[in-house]
PDB file of N, CA and C in Angstrom:
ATOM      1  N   UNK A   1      27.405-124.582 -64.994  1.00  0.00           N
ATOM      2  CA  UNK A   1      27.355-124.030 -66.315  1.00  0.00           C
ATOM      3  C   UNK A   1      28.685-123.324 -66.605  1.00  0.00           C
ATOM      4  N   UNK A   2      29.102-123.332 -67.696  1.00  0.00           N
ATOM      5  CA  UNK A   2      30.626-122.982 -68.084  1.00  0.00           C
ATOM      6  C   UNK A   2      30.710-121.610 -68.710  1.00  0.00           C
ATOM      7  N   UNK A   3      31.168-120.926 -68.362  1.00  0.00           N
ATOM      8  CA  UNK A   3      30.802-119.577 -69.028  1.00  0.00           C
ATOM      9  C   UNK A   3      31.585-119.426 -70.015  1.00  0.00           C
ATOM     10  N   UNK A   4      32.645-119.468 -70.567  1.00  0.00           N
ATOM     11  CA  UNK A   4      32.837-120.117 -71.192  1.00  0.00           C
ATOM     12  C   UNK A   4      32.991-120.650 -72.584  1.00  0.00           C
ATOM     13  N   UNK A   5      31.224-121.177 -72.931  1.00  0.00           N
ATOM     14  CA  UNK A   5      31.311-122.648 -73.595  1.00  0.00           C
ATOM     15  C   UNK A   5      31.358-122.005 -74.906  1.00  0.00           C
ATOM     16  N   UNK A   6      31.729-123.064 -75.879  1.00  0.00           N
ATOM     17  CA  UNK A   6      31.175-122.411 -77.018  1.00  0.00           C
ATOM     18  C   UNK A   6      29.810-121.937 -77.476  1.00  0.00           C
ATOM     19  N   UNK A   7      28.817-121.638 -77.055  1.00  0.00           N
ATOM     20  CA  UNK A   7      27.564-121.072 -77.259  1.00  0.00           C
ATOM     21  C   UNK A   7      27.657-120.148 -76.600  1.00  0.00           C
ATOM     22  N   UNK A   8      28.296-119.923 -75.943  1.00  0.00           N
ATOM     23  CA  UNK A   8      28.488-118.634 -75.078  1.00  0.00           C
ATOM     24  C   UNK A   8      28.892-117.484 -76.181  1.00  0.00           C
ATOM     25  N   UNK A   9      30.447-117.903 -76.595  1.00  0.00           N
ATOM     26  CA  UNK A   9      31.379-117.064 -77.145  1.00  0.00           C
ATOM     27  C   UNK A   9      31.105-116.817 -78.857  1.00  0.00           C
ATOM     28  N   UNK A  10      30.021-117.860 -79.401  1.00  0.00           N
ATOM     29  CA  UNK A  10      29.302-117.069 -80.338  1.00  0.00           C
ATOM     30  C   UNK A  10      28.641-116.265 -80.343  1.00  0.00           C
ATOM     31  N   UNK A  11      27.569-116.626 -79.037  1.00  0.00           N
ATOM     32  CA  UNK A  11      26.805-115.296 -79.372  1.00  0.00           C
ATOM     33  C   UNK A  11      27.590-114.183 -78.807  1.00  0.00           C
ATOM     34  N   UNK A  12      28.713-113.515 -78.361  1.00  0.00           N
ATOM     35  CA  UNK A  12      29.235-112.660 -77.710  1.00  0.00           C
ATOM     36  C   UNK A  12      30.204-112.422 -78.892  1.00  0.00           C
ATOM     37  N   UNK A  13      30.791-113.314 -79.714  1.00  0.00           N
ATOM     38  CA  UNK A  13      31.189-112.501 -81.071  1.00  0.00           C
ATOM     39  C   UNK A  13      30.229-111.976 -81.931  1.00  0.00           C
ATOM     40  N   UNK A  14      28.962-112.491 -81.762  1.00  0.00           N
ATOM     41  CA  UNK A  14      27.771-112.166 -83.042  1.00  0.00           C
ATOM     42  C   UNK A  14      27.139-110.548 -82.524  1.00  0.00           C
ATOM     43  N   UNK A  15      27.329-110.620 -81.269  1.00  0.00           N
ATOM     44  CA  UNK A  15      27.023-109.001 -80.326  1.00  0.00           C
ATOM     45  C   UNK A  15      28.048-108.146 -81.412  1.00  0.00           C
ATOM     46  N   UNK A  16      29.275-108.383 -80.922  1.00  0.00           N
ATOM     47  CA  UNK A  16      30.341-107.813 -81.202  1.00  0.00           C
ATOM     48  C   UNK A  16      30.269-107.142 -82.798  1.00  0.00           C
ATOM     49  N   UNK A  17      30.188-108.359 -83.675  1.00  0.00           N
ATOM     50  CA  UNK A  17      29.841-108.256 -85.218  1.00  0.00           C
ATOM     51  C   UNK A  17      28.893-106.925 -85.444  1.00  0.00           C
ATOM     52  N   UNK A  18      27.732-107.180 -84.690  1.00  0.00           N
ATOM     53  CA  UNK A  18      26.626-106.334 -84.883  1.00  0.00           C
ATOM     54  C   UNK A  18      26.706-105.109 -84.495  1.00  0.00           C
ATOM     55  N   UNK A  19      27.412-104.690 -83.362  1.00  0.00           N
ATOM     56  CA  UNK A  19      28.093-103.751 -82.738  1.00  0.00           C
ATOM     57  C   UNK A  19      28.650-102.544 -83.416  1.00  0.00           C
ATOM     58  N   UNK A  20      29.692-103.515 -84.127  1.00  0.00           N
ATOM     59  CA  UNK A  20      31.120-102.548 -85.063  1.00  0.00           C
ATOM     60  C   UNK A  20      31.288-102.068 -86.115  1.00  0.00           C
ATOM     61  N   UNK A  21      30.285-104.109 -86.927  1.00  0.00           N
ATOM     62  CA  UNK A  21      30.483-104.134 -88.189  1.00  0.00           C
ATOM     63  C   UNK A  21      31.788-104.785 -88.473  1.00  0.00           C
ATOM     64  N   UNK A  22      31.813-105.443 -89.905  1.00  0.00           N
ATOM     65  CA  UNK A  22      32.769-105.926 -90.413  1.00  0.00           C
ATOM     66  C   UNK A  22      34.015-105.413 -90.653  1.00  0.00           C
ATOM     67  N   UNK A  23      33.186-104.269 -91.218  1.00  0.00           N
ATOM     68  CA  UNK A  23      34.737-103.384 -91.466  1.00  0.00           C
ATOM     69  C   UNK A  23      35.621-102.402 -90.747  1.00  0.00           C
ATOM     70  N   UNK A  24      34.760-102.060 -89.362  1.00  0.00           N
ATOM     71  CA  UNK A  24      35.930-101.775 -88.388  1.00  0.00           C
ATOM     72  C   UNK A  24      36.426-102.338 -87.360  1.00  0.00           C
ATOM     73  N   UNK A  25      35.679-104.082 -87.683  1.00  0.00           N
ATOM     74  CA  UNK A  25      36.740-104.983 -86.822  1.00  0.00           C
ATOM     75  C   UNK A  25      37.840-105.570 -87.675  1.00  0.00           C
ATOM     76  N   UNK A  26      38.028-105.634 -89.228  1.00  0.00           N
ATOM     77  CA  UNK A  26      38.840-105.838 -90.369  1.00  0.00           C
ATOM     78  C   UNK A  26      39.856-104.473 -89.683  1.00  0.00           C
ATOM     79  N   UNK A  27      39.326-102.993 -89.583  1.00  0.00           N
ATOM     80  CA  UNK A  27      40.263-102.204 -89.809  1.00  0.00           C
ATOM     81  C   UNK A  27      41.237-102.589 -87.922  1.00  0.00           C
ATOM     82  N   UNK A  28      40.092-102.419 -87.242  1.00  0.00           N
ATOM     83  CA  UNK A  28      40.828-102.986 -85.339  1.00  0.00           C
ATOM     84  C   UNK A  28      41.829-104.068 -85.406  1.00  0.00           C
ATOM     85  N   UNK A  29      41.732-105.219 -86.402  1.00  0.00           N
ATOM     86  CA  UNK A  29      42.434-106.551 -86.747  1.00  0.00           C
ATOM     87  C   UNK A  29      43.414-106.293 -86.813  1.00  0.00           C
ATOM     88  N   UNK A  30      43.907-105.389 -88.343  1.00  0.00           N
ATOM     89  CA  UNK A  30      45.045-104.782 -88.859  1.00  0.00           C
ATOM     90  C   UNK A  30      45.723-104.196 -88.211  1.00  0.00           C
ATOM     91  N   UNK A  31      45.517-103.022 -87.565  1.00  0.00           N
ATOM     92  CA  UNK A  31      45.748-102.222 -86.733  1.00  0.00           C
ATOM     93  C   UNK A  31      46.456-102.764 -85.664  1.00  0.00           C
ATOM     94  N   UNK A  32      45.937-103.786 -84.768  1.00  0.00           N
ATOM     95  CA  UNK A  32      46.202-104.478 -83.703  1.00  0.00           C
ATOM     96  C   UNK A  32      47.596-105.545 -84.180  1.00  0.00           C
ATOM     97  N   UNK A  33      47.394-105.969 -84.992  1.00  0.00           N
ATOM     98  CA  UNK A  33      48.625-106.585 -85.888  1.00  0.00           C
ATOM     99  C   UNK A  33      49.909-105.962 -86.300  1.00  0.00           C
ATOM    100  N   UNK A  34      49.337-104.666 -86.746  1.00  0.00           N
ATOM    101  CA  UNK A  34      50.542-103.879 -86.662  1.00  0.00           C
ATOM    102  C   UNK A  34      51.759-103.455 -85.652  1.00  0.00           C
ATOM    103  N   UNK A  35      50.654-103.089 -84.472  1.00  0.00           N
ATOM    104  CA  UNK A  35      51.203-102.822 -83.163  1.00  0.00           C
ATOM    105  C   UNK A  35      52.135-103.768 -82.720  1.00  0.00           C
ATOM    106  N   UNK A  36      50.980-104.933 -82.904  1.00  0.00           N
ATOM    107  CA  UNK A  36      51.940-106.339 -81.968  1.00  0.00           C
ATOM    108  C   UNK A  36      53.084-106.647 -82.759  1.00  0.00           C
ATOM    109  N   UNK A  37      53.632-106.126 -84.284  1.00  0.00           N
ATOM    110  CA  UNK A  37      54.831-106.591 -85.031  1.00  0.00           C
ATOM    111  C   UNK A  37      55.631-105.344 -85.018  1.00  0.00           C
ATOM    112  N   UNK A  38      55.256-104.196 -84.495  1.00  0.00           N
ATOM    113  CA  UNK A  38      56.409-103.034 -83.896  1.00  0.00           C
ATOM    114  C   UNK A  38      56.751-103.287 -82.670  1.00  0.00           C
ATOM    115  N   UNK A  39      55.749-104.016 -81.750  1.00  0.00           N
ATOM    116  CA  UNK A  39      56.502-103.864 -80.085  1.00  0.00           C
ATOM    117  C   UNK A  39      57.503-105.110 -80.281  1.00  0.00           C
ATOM    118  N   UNK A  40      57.473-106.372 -81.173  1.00  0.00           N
ATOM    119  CA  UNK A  40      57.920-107.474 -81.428  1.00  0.00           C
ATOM    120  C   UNK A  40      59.862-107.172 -81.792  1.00  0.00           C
ATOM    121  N   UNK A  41      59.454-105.906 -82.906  1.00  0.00           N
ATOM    122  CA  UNK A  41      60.305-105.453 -83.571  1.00  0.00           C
ATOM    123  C   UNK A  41      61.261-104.287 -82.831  1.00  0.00           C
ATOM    124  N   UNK A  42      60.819-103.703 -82.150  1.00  0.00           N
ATOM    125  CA  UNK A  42      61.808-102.900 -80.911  1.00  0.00           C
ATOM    126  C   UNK A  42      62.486-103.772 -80.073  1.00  0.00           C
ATOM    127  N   UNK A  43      61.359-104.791 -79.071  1.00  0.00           N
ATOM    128  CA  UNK A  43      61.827-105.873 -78.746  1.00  0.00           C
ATOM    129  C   UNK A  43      63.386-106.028 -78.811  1.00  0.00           C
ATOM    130  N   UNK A  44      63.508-106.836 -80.044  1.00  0.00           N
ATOM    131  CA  UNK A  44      64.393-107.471 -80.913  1.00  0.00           C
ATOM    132  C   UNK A  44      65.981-106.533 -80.904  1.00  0.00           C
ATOM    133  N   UNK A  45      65.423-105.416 -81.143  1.00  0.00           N
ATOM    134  CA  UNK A  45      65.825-104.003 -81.234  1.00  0.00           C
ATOM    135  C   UNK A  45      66.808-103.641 -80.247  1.00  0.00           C
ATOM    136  N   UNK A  46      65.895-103.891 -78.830  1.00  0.00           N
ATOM    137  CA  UNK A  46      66.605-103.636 -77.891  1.00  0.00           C
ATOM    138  C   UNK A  46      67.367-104.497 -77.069  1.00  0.00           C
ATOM    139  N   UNK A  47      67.454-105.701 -77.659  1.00  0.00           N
ATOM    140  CA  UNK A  47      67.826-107.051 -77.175  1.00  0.00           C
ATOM    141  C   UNK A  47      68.974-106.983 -77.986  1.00  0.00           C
ATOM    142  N   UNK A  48      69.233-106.626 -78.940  1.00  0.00           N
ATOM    143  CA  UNK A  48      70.579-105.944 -79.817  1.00  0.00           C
ATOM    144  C   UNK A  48      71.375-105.073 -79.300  1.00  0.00           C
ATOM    145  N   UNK A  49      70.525-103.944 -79.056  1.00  0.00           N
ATOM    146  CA  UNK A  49      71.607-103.431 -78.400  1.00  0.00           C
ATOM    147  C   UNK A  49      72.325-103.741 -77.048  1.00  0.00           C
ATOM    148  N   UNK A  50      71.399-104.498 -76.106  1.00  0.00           N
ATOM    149  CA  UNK A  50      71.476-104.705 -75.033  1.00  0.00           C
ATOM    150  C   UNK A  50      72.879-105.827 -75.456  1.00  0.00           C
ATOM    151  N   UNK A  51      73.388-106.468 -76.404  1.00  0.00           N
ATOM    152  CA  UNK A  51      74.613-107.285 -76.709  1.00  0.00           C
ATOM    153  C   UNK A  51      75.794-106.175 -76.528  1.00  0.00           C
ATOM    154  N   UNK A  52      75.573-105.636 -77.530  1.00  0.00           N
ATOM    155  CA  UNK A  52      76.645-104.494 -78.293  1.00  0.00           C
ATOM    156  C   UNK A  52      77.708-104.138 -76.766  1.00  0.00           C
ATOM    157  N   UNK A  53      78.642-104.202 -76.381  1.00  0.00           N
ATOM    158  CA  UNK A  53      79.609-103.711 -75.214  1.00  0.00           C
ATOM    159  C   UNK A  53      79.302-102.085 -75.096  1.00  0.00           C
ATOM    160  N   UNK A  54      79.200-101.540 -74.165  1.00  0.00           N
ATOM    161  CA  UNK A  54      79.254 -99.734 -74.216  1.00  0.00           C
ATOM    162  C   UNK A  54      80.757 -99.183 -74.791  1.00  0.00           C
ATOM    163  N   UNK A  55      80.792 -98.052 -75.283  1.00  0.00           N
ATOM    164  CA  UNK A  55      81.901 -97.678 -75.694  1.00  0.00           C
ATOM    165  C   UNK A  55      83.160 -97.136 -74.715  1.00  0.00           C
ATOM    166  N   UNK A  56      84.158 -97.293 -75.138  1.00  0.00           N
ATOM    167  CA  UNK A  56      85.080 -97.098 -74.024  1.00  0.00           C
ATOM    168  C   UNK A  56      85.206 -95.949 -73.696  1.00  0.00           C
ATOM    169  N   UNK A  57      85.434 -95.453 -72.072  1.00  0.00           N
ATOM    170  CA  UNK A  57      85.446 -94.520 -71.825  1.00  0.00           C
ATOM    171  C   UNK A  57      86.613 -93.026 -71.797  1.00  0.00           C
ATOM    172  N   UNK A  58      86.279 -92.298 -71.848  1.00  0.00           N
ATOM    173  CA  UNK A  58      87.217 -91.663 -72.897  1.00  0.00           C
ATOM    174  C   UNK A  58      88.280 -90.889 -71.792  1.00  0.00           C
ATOM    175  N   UNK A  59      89.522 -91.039 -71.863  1.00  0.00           N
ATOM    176  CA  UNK A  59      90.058 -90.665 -70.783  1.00  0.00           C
ATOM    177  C   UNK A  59      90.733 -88.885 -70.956  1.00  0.00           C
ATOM    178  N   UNK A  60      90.702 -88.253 -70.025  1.00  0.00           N
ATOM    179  CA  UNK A  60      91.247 -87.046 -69.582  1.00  0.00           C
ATOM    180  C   UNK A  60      93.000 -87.237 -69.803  1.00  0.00           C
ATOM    181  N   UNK A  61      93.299 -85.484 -70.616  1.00  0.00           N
ATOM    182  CA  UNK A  61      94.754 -85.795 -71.032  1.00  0.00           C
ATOM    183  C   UNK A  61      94.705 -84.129 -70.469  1.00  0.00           C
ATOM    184  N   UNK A  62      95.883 -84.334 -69.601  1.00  0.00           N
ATOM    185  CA  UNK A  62      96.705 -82.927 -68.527  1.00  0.00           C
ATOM    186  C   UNK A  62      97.530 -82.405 -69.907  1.00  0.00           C
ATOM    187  N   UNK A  63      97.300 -80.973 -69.830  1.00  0.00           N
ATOM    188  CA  UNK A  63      98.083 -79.819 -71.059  1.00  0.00           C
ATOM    189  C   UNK A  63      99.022 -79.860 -70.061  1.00  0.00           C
ATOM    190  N   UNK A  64      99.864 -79.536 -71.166  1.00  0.00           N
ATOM    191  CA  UNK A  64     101.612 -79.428 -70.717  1.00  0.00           C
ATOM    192  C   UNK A  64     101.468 -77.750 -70.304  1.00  0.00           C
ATOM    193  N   UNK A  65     102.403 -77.464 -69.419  1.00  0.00           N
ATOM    194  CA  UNK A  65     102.679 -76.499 -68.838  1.00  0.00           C
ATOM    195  C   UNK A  65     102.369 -74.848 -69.411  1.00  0.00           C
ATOM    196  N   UNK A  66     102.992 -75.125 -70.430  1.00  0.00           N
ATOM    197  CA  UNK A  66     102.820 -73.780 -71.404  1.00  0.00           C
ATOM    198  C   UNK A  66     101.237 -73.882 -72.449  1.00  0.00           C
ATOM    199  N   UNK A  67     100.910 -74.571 -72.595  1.00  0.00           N
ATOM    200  CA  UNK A  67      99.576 -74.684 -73.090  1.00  0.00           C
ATOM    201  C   UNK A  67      98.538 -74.268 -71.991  1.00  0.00           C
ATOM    202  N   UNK A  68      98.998 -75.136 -70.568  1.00  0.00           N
ATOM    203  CA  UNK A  68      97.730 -74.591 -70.140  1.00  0.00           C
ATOM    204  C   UNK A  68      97.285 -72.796 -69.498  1.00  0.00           C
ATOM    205  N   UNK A  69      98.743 -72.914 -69.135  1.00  0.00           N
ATOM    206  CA  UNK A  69      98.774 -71.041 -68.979  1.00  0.00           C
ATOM    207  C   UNK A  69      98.758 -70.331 -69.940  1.00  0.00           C
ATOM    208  N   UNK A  70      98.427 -70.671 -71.004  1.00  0.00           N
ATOM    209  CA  UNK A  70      98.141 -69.966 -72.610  1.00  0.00           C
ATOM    210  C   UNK A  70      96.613 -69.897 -72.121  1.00  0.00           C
ATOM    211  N   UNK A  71      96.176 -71.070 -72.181  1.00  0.00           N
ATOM    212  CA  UNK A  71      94.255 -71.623 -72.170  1.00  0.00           C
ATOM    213  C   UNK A  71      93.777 -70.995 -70.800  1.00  0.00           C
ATOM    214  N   UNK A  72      94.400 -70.585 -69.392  1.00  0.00           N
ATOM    215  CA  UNK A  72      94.210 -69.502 -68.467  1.00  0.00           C
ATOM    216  C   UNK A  72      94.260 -68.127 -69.211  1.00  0.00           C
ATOM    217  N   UNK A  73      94.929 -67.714 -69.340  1.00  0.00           N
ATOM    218  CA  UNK A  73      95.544 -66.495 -69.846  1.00  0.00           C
ATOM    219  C   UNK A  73      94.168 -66.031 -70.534  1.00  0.00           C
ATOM    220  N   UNK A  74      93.709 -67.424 -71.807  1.00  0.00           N
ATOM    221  CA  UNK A  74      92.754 -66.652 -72.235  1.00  0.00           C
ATOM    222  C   UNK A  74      91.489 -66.706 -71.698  1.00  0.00           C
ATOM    223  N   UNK A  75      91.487 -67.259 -70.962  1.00  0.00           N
ATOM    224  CA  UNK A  75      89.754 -67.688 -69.960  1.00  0.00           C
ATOM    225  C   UNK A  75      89.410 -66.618 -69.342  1.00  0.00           C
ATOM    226  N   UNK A  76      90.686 -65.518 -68.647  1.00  0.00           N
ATOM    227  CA  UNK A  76      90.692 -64.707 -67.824  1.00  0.00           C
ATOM    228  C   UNK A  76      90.463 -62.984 -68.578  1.00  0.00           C
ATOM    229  N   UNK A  77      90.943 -63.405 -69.766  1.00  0.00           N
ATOM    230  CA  UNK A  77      90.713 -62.266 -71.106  1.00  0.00           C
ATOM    231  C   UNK A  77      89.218 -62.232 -71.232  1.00  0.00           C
ATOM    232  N   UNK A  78      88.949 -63.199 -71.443  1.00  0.00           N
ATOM    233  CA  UNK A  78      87.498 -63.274 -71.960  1.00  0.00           C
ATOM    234  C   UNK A  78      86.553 -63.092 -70.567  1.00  0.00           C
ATOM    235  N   UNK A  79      86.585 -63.557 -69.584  1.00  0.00           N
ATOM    236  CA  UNK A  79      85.446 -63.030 -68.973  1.00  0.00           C
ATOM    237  C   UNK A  79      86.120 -61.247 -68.423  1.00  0.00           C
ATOM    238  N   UNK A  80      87.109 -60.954 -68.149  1.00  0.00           N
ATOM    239  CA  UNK A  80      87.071 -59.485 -67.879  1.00  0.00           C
ATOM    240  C   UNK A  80      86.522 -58.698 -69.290  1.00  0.00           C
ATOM    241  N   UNK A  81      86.472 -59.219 -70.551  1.00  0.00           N
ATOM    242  CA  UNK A  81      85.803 -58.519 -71.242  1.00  0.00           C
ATOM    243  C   UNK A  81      84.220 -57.954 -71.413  1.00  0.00           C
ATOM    244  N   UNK A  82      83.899 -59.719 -70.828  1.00  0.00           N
ATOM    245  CA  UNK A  82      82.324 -59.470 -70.696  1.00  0.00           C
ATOM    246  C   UNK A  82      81.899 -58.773 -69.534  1.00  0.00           C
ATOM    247  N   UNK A  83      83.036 -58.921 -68.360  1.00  0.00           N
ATOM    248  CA  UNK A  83      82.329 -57.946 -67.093  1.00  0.00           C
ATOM    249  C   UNK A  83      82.636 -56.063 -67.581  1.00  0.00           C
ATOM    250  N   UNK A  84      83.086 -56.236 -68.196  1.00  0.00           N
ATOM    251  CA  UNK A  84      84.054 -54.392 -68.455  1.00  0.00           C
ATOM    252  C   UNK A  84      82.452 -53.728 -69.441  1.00  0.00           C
ATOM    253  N   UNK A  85      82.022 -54.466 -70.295  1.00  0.00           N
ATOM    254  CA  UNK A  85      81.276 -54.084 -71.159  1.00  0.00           C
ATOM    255  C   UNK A  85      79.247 -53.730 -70.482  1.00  0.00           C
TER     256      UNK A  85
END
């Protein structure tokens, strides 16, 4: 016996029918439709970006001599201020 068969799976939708009702297997339908055309749609989404190259990486630039003992000078201002206070 085929479990299966089609006489099977009517009466197991006609359960179902009787169960829910029309109109919150209409609203489960929709619903379920929706879902499956957002995961479809990220999908897609992320298969896009997954093309796109990453952006280049951004390289480190050394201050010239007198800049950076300016940018010490003041690093060293500022935290003896916050320890003094």
């Amino acid at each position: 016996m085929d479990l299966f068969s089609p006489k099977h799976l009517l009466i197991i939708l006609l359960v179902v029918l009787v169960v829910f009702g029309t109109k919150k297997l209409r609203t489960i339908g929709s619903d379920l439709g929706q879902a499956v055309r957002g995961f479809k749609e990220s999908m897609k989404e992320g298969e896009r970006e997954g093309e796109t190259p990453p952006p280049a990486p951004v390289e480190a630039r050394q201050l010239p001599a007198q800049e950076r003992d300016k940018a010490a000078a003041g690093e060293k201002a500022s935290t003896t201020e916050k320890t003094s206070v």
